[in-house]
Structure formats: C-alpha cells, structure tokens
C-alpha atoms as a PDB file:
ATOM      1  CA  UNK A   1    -135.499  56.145  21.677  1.00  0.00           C
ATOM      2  CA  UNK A   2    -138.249  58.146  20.200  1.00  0.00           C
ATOM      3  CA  UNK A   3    -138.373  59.362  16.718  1.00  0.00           C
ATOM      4  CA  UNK A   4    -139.576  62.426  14.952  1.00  0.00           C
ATOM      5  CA  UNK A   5    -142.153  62.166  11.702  1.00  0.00           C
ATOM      6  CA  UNK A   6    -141.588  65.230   9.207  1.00  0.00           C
ATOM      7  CA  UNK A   7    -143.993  68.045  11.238  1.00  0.00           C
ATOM      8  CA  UNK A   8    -145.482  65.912  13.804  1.00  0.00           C
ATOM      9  CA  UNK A   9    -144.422  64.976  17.662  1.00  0.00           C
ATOM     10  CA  UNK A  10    -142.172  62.680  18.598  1.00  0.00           C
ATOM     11  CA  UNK A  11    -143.186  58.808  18.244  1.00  0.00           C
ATOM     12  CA  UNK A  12    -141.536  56.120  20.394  1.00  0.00           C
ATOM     13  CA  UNK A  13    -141.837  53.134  18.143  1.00  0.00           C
ATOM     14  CA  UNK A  14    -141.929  50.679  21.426  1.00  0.00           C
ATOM     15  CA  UNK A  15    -145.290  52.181  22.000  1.00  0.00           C
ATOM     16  CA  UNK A  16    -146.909  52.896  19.136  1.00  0.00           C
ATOM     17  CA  UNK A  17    -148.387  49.801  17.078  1.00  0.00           C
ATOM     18  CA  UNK A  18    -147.472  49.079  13.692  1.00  0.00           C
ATOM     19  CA  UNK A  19    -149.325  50.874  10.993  1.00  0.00           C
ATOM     20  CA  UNK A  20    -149.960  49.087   7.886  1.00  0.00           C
ATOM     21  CA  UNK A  21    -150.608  51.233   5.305  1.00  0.00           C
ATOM     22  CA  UNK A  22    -151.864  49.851   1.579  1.00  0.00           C
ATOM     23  CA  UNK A  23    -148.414  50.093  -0.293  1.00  0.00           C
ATOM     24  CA  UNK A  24    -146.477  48.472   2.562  1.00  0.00           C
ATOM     25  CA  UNK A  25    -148.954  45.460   2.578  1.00  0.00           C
ATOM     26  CA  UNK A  26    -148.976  45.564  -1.313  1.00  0.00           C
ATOM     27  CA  UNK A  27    -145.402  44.964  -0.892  1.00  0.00           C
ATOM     28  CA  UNK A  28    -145.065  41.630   1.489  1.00  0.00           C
ATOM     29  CA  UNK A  29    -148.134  40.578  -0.807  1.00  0.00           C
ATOM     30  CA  UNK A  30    -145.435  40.823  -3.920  1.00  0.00           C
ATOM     31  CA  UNK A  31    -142.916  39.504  -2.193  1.00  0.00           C
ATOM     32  CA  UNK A  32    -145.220  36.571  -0.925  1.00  0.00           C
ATOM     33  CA  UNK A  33    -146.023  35.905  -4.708  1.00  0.00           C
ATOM     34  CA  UNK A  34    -141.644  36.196  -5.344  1.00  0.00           C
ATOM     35  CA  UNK A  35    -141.482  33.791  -2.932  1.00  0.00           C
ATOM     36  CA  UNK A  36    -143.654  31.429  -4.349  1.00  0.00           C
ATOM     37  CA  UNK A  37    -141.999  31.879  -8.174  1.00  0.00           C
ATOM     38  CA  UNK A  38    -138.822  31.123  -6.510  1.00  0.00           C
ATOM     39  CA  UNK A  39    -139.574  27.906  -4.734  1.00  0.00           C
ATOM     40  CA  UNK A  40    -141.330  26.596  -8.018  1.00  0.00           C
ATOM     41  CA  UNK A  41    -138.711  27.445 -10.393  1.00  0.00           C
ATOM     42  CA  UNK A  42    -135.788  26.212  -7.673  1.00  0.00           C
ATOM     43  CA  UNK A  43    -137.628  23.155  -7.049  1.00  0.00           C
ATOM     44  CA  UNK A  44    -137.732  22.442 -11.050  1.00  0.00           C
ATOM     45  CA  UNK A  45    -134.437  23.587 -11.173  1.00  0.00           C
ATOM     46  CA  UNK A  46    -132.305  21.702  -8.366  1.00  0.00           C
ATOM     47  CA  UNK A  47    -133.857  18.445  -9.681  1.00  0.00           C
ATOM     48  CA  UNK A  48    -133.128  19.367 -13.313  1.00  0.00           C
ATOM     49  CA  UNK A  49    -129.849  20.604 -12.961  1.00  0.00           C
ATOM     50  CA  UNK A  50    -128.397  18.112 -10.247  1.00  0.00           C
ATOM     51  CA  UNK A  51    -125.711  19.565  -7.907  1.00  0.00           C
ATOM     52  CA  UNK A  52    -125.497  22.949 -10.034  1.00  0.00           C
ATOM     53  CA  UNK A  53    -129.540  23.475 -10.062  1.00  0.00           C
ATOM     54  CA  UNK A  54    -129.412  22.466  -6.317  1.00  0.00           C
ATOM     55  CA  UNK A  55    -126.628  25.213  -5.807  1.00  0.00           C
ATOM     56  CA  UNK A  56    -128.694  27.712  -7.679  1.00  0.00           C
ATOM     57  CA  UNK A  57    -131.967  27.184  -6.563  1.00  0.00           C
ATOM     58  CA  UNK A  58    -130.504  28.030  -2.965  1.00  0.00           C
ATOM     59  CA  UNK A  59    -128.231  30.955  -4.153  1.00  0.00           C
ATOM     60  CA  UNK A  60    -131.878  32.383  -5.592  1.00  0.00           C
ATOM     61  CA  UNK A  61    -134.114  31.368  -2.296  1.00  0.00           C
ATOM     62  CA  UNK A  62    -131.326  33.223  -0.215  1.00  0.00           C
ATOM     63  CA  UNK A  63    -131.666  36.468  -2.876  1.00  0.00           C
ATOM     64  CA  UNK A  64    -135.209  36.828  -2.499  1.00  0.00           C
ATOM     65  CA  UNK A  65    -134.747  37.001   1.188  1.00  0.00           C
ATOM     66  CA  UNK A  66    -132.168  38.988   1.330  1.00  0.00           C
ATOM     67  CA  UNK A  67    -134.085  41.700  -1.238  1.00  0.00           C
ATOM     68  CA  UNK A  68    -137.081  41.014   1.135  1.00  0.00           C
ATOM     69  CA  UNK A  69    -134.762  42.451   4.146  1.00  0.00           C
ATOM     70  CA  UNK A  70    -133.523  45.144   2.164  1.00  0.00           C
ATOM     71  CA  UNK A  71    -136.230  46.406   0.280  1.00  0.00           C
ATOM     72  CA  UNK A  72    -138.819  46.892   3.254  1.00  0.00           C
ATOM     73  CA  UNK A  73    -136.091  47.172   6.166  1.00  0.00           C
ATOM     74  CA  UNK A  74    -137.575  45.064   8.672  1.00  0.00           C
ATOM     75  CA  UNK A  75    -137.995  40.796   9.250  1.00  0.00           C
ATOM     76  CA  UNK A  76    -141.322  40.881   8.392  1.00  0.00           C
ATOM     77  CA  UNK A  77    -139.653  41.543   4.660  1.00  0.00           C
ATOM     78  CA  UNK A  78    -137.942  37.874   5.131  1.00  0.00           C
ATOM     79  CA  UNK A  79    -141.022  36.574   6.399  1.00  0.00           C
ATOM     80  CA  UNK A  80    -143.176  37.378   3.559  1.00  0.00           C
ATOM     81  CA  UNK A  81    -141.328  35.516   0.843  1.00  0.00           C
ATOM     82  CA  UNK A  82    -140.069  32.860   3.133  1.00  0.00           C
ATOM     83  CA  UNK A  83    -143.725  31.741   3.499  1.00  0.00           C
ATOM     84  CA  UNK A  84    -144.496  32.097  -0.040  1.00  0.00           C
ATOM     85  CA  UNK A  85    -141.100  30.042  -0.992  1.00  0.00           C
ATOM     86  CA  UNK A  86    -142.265  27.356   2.177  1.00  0.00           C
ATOM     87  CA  UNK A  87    -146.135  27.300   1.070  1.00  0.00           C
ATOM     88  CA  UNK A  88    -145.383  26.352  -2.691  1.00  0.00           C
ATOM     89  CA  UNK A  89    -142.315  24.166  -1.872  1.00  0.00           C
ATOM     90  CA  UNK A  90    -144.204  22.153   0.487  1.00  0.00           C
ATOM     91  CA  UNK A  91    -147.525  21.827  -1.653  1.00  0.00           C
ATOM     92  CA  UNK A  92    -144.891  20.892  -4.845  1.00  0.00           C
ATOM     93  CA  UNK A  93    -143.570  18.191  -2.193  1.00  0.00           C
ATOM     94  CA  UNK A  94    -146.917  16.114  -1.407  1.00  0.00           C
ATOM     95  CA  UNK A  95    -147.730  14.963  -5.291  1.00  0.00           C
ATOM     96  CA  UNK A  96    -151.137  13.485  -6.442  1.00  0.00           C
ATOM     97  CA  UNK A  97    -153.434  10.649  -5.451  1.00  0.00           C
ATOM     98  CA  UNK A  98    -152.218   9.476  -9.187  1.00  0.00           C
ATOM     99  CA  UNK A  99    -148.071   8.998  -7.775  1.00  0.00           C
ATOM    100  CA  UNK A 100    -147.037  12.764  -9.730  1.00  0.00           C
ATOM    101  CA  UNK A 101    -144.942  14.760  -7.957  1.00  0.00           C
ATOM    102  CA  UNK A 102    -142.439  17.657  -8.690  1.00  0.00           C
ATOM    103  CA  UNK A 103    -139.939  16.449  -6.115  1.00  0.00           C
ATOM    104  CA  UNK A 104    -137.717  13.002  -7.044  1.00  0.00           C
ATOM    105  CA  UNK A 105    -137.106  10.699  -3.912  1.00  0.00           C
ATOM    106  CA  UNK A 106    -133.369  11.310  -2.954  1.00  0.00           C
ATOM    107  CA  UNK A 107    -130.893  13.939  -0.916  1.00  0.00           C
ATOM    108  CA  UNK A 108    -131.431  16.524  -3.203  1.00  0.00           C
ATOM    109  CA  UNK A 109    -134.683  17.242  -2.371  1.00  0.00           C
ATOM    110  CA  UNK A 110    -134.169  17.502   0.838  1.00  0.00           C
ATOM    111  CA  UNK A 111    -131.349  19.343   0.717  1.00  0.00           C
ATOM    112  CA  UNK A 112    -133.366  21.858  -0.832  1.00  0.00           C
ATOM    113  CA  UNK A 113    -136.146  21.795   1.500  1.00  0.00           C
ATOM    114  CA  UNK A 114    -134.363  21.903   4.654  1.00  0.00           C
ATOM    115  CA  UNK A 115    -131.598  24.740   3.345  1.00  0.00           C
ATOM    116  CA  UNK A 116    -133.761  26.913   2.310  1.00  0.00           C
ATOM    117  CA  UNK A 117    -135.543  26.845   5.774  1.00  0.00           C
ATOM    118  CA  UNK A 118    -132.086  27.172   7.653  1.00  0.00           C
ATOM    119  CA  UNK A 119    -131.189  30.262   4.546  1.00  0.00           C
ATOM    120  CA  UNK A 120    -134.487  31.603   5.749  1.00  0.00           C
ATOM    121  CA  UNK A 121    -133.828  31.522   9.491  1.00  0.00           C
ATOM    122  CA  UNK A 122    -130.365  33.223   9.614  1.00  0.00           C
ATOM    123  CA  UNK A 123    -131.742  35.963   7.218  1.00  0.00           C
ATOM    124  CA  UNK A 124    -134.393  36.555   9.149  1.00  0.00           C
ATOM    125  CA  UNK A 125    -132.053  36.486  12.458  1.00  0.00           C
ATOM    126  CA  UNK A 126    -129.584  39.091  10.823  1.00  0.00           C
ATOM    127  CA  UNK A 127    -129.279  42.204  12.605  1.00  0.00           C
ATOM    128  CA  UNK A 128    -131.064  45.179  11.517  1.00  0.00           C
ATOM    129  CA  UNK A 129    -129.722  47.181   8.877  1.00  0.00           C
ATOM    130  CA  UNK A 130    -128.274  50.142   9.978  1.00  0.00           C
ATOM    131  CA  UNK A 131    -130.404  53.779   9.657  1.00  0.00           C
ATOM    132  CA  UNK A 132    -128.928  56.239   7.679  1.00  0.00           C
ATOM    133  CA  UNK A 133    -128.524  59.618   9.622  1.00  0.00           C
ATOM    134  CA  UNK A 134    -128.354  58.321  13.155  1.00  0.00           C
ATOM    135  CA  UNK A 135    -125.163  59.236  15.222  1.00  0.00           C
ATOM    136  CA  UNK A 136    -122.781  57.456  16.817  1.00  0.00           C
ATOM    137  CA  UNK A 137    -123.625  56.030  20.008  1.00  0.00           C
ATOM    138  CA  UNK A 138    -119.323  56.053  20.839  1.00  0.00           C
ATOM    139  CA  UNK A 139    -118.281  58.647  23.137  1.00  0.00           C
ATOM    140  CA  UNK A 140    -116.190  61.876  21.700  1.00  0.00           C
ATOM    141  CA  UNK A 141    -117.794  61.309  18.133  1.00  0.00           C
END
C-alpha cells in the first residue's frame, strides 16, 4: 500500500497526513470561486430559460463537479465547488428585507436547489479514478 516519491522512501498514504501545498489550495480556492459563478449564472438561467435553463443550469453544476474530480483527483475536488455552487445558491435563495429575490416561488427552483445537491453527492460518492501505471491486482496478469 505504500508509495514511492521520485528519490525519497517509501510513503504509506494511510499514515502520512495530507500536505497542502500553495498551488493545490490555490486550486480548490478557484474552483470554490467556479462554483460560485456556476450557481449564479444557473440560478439566473433555470428561471430565465424555464425547463431548458433548468436542464442546463444542472448539466453545468454537474460539469464543474465533475472537472473538480478530475482536475485535482480526489473528493475534496467535488467538495470545493460544491460549496461554492451551495454558498451562493443559498444566499441568492433568501432575498432582501425589501421582497427581491433571484429565485421565483415555484418547482423550478427547487428543482434546482435540491438536484444540484443530489448531482453533488453522487459525484462526490464516485469511485476514485483509476492511477495510471499501477498493475493489475488479477492473478496471471
């Protein structure tokens, strides 16, 4: 179970905390910030655009999570912009003391709101993405 760094010993990741270095925490910063963009622009969009806007907004909430799991490799890469996307869809979603708000009363809304959790969840429940260079684990490969 233990891996080797490029001229250094062995690591075994199960016992060796998590080192955050600057770019990696840049990253899931940026992706916080994509997540954000995304839940403003789907919440203007799925009530702009009713059922196609709905249909996109989702399509582009499940993207950036995706490209969160992709790009850094682990769930914390979900995580990041799912609590950007959750943050400004949820502050867009309480209005003003004046009555404004971005959100209409209705399904679609909520539709919104509650799929992009449940897009959210299964991407960040996805199995890992597999390692490149590791071997079989299948006997008489």
């Amino acid at each position: 179970m233990s891996t080797r760094e490029p001229g250094g010993p062995a690591v075994n990741p199960l016992t060796t905390p998590l080192s955050f270095r600057p770019g990696r925490i840049a990253a899931y910063l940026a992706l916080a910030v994509l997540g954000a963009l995304v839940g403003i622009a789907g919440s203007l969009a799925q009530g702009g655009w009713f059922p196609g806007g709905l249909v996109l907004a989702l399509l582009a909430t499940a993207g950036v999570f995706l490209g969160g799991l992709y790009a850094t490799g682990t769930q914390l890469g979900v995580g990041a912009p799912a609590a950007g996307w959750l943050i400004a869809t949820i502050g867009l979603s309480m209005g003003r003391a004046e009555g404004d708000a971005a959100f209409a009363a209705g399904a679609g809304p909520l539709v919104y709101l509650l799929g992009g959790m449940v897009v959210a969840v299964m991407c960040a429940t996805m199995s890992r993405l597999p390692q490149p260079g590791t071997k079989s684990g299948r006997l008489g490969k």
